[in-house]
Protein backbone atom coordinates (compact mmCIF):
# COMPACT_ATOMS: atom_id res chain seq x y z
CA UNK A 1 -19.25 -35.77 -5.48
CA UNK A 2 -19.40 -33.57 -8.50
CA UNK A 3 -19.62 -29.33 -8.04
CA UNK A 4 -22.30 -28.16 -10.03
CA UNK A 5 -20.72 -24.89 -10.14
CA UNK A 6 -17.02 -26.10 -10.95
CA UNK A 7 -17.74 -29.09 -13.01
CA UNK A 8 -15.01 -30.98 -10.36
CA UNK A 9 -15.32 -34.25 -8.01
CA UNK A 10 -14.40 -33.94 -4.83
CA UNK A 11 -10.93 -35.69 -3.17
CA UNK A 12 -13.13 -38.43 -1.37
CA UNK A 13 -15.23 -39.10 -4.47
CA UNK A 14 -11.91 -39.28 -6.84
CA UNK A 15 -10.54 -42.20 -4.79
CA UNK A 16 -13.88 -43.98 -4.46
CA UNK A 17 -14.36 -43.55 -8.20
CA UNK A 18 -10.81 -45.06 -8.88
CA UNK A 19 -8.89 -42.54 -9.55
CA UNK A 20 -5.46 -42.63 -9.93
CA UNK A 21 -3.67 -42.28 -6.82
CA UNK A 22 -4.15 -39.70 -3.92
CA UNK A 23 -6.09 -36.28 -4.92
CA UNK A 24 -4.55 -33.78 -2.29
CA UNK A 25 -7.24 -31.54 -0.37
CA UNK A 26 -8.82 -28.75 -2.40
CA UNK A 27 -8.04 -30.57 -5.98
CA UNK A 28 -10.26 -32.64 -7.59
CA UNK A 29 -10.78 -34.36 -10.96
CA UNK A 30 -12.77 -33.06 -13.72
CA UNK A 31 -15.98 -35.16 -13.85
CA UNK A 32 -15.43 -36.38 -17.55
CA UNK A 33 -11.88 -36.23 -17.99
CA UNK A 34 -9.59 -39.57 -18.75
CA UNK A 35 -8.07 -40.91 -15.59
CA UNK A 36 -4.44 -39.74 -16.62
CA UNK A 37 -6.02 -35.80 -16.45
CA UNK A 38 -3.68 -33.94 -14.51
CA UNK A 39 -5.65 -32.92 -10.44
CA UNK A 40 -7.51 -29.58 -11.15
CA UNK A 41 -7.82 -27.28 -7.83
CA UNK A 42 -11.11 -26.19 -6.17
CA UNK A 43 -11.94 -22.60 -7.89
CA UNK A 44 -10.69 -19.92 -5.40
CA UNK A 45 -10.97 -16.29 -5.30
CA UNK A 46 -7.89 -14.96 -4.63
CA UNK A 47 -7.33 -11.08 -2.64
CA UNK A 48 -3.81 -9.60 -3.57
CA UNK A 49 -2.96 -6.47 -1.31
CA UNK A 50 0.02 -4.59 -2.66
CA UNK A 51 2.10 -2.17 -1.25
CA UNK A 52 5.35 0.27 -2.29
CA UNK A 53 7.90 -2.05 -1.14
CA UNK A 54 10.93 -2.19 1.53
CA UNK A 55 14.67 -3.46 1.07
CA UNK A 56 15.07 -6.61 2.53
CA UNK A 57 17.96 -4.98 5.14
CA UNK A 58 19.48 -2.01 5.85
CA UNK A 59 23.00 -2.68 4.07
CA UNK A 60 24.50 -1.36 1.65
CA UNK A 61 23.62 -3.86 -0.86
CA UNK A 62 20.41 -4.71 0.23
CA UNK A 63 19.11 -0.71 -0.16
CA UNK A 64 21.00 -0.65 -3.75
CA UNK A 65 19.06 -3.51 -5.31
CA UNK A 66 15.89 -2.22 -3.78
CA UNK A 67 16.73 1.66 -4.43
CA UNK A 68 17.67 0.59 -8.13
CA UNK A 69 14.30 -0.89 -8.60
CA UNK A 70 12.31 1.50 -7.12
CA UNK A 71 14.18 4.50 -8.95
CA UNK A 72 14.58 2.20 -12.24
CA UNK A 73 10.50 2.57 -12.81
CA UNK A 74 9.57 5.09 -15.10
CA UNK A 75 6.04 5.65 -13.53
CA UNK A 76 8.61 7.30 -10.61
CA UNK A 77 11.56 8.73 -12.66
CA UNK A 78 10.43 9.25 -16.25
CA UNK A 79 13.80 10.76 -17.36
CA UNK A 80 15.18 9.70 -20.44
CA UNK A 81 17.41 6.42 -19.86
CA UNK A 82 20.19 7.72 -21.94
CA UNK A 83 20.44 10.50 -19.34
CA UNK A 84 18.96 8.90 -16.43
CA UNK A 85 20.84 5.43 -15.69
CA UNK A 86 24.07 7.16 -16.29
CA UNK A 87 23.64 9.27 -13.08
CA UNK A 88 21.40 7.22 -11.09
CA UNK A 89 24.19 3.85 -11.35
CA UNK A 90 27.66 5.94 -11.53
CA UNK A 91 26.72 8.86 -8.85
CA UNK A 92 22.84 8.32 -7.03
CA UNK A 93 23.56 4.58 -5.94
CA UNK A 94 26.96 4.74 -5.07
CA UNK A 95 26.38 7.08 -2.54
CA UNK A 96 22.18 6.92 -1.38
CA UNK A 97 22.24 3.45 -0.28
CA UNK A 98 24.24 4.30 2.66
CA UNK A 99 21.96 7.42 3.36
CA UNK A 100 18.64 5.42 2.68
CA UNK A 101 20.58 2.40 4.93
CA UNK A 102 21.39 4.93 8.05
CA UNK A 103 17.57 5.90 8.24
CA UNK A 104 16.26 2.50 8.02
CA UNK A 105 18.49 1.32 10.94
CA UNK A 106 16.64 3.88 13.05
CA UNK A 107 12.99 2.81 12.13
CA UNK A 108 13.94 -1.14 11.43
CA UNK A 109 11.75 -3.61 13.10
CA UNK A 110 14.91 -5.75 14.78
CA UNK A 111 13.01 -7.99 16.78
CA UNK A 112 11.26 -9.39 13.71
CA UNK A 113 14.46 -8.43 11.31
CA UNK A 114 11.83 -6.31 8.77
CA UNK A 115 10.88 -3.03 8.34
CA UNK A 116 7.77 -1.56 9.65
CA UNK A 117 5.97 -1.38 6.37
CA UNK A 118 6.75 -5.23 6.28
CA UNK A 119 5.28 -5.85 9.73
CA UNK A 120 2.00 -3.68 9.22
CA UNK A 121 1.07 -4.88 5.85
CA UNK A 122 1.24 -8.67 7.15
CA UNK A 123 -0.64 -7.39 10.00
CA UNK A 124 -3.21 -5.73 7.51
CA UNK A 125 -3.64 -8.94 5.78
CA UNK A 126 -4.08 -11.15 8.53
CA UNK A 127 -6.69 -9.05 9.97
CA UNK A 128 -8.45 -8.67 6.59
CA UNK A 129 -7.94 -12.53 5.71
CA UNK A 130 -9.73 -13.29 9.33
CA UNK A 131 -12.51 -10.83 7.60
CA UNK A 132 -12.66 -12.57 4.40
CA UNK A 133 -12.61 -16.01 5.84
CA UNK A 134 -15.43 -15.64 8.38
CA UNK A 135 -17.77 -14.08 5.48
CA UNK A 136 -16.17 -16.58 2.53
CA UNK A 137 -14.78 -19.61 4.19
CA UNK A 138 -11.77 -21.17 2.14
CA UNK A 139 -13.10 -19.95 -1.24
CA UNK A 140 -11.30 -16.30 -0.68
CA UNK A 141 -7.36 -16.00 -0.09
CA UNK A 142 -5.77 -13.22 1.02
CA UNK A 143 -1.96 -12.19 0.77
CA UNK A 144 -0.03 -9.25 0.05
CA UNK A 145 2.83 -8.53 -2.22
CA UNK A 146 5.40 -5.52 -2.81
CA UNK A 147 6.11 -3.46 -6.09
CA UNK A 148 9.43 -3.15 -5.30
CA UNK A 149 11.37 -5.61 -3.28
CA UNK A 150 10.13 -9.06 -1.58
CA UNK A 151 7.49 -10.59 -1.97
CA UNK A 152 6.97 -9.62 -5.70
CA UNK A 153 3.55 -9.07 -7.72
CA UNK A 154 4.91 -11.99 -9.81
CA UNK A 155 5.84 -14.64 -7.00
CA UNK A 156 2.66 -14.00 -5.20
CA UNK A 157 0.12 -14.01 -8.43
CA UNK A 158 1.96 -17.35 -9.24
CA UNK A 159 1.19 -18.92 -6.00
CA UNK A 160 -2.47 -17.73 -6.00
CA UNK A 161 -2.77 -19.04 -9.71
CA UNK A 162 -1.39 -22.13 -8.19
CA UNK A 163 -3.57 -22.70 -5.74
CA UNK A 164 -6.83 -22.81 -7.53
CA UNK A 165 -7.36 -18.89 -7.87
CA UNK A 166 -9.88 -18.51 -11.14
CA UNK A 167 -10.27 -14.81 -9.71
CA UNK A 168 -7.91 -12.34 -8.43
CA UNK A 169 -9.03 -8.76 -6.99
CA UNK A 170 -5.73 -7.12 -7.07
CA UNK A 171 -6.06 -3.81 -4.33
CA UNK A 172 -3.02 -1.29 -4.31
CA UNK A 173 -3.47 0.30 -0.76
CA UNK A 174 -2.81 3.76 -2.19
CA UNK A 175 -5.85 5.84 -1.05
CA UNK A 176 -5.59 8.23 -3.29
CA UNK A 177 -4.23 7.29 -7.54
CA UNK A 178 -1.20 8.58 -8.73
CA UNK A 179 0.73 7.32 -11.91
CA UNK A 180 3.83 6.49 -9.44
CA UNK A 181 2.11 4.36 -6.65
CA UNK A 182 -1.63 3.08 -7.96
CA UNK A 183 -0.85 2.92 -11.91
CA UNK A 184 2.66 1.35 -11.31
CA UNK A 185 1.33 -1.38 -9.21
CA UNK A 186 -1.21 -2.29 -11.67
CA UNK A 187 1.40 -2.35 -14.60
CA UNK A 188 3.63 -4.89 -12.26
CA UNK A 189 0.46 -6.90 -11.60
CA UNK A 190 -0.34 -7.39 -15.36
CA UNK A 191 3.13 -8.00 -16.31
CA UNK A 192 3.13 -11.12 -13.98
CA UNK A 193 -0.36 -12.02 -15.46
CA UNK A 194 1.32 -12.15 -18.54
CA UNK A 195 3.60 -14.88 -18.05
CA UNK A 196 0.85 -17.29 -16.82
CA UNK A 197 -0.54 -19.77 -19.29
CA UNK A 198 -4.02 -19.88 -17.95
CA UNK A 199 -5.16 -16.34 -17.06
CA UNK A 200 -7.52 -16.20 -14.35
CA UNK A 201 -10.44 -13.05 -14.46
CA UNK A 202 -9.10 -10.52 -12.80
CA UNK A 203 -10.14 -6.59 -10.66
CA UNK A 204 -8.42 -3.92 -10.04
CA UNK A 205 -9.45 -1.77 -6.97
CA UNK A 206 -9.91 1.66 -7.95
CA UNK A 207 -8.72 4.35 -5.36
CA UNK A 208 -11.02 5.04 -2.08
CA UNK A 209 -9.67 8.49 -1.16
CA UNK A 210 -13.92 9.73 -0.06
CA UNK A 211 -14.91 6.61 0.81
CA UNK A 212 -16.99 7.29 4.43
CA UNK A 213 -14.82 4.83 6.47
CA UNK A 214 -11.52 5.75 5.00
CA UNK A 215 -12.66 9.14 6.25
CA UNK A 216 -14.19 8.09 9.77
CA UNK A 217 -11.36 5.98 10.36
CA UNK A 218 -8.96 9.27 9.71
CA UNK A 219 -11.07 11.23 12.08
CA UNK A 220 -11.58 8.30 14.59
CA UNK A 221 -7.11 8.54 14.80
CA UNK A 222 -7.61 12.42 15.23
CA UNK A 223 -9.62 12.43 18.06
CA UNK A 224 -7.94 9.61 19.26
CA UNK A 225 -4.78 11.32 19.49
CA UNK A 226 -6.26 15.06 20.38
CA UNK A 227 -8.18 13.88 23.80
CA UNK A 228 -4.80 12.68 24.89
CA UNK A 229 -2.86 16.22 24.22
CA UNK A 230 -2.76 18.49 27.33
CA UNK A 231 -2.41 21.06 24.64
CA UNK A 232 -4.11 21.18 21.94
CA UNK A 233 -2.66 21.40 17.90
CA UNK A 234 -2.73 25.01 16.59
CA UNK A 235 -2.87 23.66 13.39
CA UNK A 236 -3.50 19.94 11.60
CA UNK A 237 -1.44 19.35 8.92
CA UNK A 238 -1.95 16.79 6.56
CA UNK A 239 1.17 15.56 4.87
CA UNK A 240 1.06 13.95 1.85
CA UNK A 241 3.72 12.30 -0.21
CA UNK A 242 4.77 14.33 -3.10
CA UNK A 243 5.10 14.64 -6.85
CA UNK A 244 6.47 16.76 -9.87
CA UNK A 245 4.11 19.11 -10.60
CA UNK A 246 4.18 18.77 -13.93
CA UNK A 247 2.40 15.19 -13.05
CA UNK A 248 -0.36 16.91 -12.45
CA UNK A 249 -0.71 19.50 -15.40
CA UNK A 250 -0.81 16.34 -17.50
CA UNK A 251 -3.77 14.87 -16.06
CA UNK A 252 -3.17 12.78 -12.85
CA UNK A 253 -5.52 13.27 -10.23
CA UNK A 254 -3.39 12.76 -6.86
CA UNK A 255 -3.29 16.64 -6.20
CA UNK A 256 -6.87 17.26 -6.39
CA UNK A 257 -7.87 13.92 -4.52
CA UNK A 258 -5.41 15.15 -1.73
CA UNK A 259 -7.51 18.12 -1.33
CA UNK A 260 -10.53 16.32 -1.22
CA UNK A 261 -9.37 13.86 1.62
CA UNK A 262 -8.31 16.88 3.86
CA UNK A 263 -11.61 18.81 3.05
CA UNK A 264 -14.05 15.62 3.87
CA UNK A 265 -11.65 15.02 6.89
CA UNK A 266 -12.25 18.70 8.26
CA UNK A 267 -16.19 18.36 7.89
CA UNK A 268 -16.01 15.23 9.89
CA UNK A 269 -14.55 16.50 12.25
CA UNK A 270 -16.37 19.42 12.77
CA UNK A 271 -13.59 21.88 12.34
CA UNK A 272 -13.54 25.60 10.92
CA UNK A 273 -11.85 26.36 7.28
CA UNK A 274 -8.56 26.85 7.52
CA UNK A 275 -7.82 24.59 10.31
CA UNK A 276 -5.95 21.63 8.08
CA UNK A 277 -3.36 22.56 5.98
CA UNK A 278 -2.63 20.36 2.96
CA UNK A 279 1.27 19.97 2.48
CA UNK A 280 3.57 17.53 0.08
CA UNK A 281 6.68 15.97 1.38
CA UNK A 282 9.40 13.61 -0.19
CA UNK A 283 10.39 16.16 -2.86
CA UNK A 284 13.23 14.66 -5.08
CA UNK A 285 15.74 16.26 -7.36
CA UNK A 286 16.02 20.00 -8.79
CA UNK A 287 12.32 20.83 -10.65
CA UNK A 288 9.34 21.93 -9.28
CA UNK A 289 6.88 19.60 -7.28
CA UNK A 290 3.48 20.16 -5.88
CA UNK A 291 3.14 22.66 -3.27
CA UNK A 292 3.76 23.70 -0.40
CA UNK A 293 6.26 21.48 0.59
CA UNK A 294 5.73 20.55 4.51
CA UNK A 295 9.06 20.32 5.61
CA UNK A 296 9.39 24.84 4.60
CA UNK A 297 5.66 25.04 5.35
CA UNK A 298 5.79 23.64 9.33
CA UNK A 299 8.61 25.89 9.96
CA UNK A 300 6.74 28.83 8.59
CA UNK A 301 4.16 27.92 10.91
CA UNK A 302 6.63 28.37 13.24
CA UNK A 303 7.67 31.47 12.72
CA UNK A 304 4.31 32.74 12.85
CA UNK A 305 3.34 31.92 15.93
CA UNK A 306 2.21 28.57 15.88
CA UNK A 307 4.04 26.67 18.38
CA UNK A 308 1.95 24.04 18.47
CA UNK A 309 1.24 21.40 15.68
CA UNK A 310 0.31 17.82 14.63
CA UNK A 311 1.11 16.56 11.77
CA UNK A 312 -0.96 13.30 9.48
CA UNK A 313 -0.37 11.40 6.76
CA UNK A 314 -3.30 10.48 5.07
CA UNK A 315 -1.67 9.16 1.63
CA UNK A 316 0.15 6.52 3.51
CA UNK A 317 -2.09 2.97 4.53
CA UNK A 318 1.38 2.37 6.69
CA UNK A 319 3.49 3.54 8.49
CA UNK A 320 6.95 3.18 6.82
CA UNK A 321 10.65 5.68 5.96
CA UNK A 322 8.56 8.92 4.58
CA UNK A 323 6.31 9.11 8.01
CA UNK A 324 8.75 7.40 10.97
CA UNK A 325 11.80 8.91 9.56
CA UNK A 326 11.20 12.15 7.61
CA UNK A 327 7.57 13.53 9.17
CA UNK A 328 8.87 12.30 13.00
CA UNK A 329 12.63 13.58 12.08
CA UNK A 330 13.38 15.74 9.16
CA UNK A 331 9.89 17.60 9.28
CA UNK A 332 10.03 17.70 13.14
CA UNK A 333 13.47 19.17 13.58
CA UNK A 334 12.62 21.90 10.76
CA UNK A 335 9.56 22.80 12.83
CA UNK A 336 11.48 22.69 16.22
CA UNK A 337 15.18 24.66 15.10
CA UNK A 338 12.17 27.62 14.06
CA UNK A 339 10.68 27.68 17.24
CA UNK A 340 8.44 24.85 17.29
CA UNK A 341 7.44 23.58 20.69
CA UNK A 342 4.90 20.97 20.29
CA UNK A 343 5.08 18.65 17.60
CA UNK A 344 2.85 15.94 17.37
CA UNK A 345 2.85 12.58 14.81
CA UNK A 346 -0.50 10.81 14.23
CA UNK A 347 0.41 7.60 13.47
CA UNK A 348 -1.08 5.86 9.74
CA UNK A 349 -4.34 3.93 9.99
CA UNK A 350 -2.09 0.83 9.69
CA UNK A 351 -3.94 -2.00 10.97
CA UNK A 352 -6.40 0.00 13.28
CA UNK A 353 -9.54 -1.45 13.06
CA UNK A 354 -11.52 1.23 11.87
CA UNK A 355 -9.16 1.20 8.84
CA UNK A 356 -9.23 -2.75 8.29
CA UNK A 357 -13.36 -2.01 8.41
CA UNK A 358 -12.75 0.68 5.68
CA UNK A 359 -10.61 -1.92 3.54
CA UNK A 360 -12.91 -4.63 3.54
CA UNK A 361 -15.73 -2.52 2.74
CA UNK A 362 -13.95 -1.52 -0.40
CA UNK A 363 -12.83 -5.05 -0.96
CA UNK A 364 -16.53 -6.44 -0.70
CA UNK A 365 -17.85 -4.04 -2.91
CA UNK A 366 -15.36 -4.92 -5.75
CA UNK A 367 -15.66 -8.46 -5.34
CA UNK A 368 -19.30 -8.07 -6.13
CA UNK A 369 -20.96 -10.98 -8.48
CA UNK A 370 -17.74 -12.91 -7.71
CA UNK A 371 -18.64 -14.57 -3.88
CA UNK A 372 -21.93 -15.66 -2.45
């Protein structure tokens, strides 16, 4: 039968016709083409989640390939590589790998033999591609790739262009855009569309950091969490993962969409000013980044009084090393060594299903025009 729509015949219809040979399922012939025309695939839509990345173990060699990746990118490190490589191959990776390794073995998913990034995000997917298929049927696929480490932007966008994608939404779960996590991913993605010979349309998702869900879904984990405290959080602060400030004097938005998230989360919740802190964590190297940093500012809070805290990371879509290693260790122990005595984590939105509503409500709008 021909698609009015793709201009293809069916499998079935191929064979009855006379094709040539067995058409496998989803690929059809076009309906004027000779019969030596190579099978053309049923036009797909294809949904590519993306997400920082994880080393593919915690071993020395396995953190150096992924750390020199990562730290490679100048969207992250935008150093001069005359003076850059030099220290980050001779000095930073002979030595970080079995840092970065040590902290990984004390978060790493053994069971499964992945990190937790790697098991959320495939979680995430599955959840949203159960979504997408009960709305779409097979016309919409769903997978996920890494910027840094396995799977790659490039193996996955070749797989999708392989099987019949004609349209790619390409979705970065950063909330919030920043030139070292949203604008990155993006670059990755359209390097790997470069090397295909037939391009197929393609979206970007554009950051959701005040979308209503992304912020009911934060507030939904904060209750959550607070109705099972016998005592209650002097403070809520909101954690978010860091950057140079000079990032932000030359235009990117991250800091001010931070602030935004933590403001729209306080009116949800009903809360007085004053009663989330905004804090940046991960700092790196020797210059300034955007304040305060929440590793000094918890155990400040500390030190005045507030012995009580909980701590969120609303930049992060998973949970991964910067929230189960250095909010639930590093951070913690700074609180606790000033006095601290209740320190409580509130896990990411992972794949809660408040936050896989949020995520396909963003998806659906962007795909827009392209799915019934």
């Amino acid at each position: 039968m021909l698609d009015s729509k793709t201009g293809r015949i069916d499998a079935s219809s191929a064979a009855a016709m006379g094709g040539t040979g067995m058409v496998a399922p989803g690929i059809g012939r076009l309906a004027h083409a000779p019969a030596d025309h190579p099978p053309v695939r049923a036009a797909k839509v294809g949904i590519l989640l993306a997400n920082l990345g994880t080393p593919d173990n915690y071993d020395y060699w396995s953190m150096r390939r992924y750390l020199n990746e990562f730290l490679s990118d100048k969207r992250v490190i935008d150093y001069s590589a005359w003076l850059w490589q030099p220290l980050l191959q001779l000095v930073i990776l002979t030595k970080r790998p079995f840092s970065s390794g040590a902290n990984y073995k004390l978060i790493w998913n053994h069971d499964l033999g992945e990190s937790p990034l790697m098991t959320i995000t495939k979680a995430q997917t599955a959840r949203i591609a159960e979504r997408m298929s009960a709305a779409y049927g097979d016309s919409v696929i769903v997978d996920f790739c890494m910027r840094y480490g396995n799977p790659s932007t490039e193996s996955k966008v070749r797989a999708m262009v392989e099987a019949g994608c004609e349209k790619i939404l390409f979705f970065p779960l950063y909330p919030h855009y920043a030139g070292a996590t949203s604008a990155t991913a993006n670059d990755q993605f359209f390097r790997a569309m470069m090397k295909e010979k037939r391009q197929p349309a393609v979206r970007t998702v554009a950051e959701y950091f005040d979308h209503p869900l992304y912020i009911e879904a934060l507030a939904q984990s904060v209750e959550r969490v607070y109705e099972g405290l016998e005592v209650k959080p002097d403070v809520l602060v909101a954690s978010y993962h860091g950057m140079p400030k000079r990032y932000l004097m030359s235009g990117d938005p991250y800091h001010c969409q931070c602030a935004k998230t933590s403001r729209l989360l306080r009116e949800r919740l009903g809360w007085e000013k004053g009663s989330i802190d905004t804090t940046f964590q991960s700092v790196f190297g020797t210059e300034e980044w955007l304040r305060p940093y929440t590793v000094e500012h918890v155990a400040e809070l500390a030190k005045q009084g507030k012995k009580n805290i909980a701590v969120i990371a609303p930049a992060f879509s998973a949970d991964c090393i910067e929230t189960l290693e250095e909010i639930n260790g590093e951070i913690r122990e700074a609180f606790e060594h000033e006095g601290g005595e209740t320190f409580t984590y509130i896990p990411c939105l992972n794949d809660d299903a408040a936050h896989i509503d949020a995520l396909t409500s963003v998806i659906e709008a962007n795909l827009a025009g392209w799915v019934d």
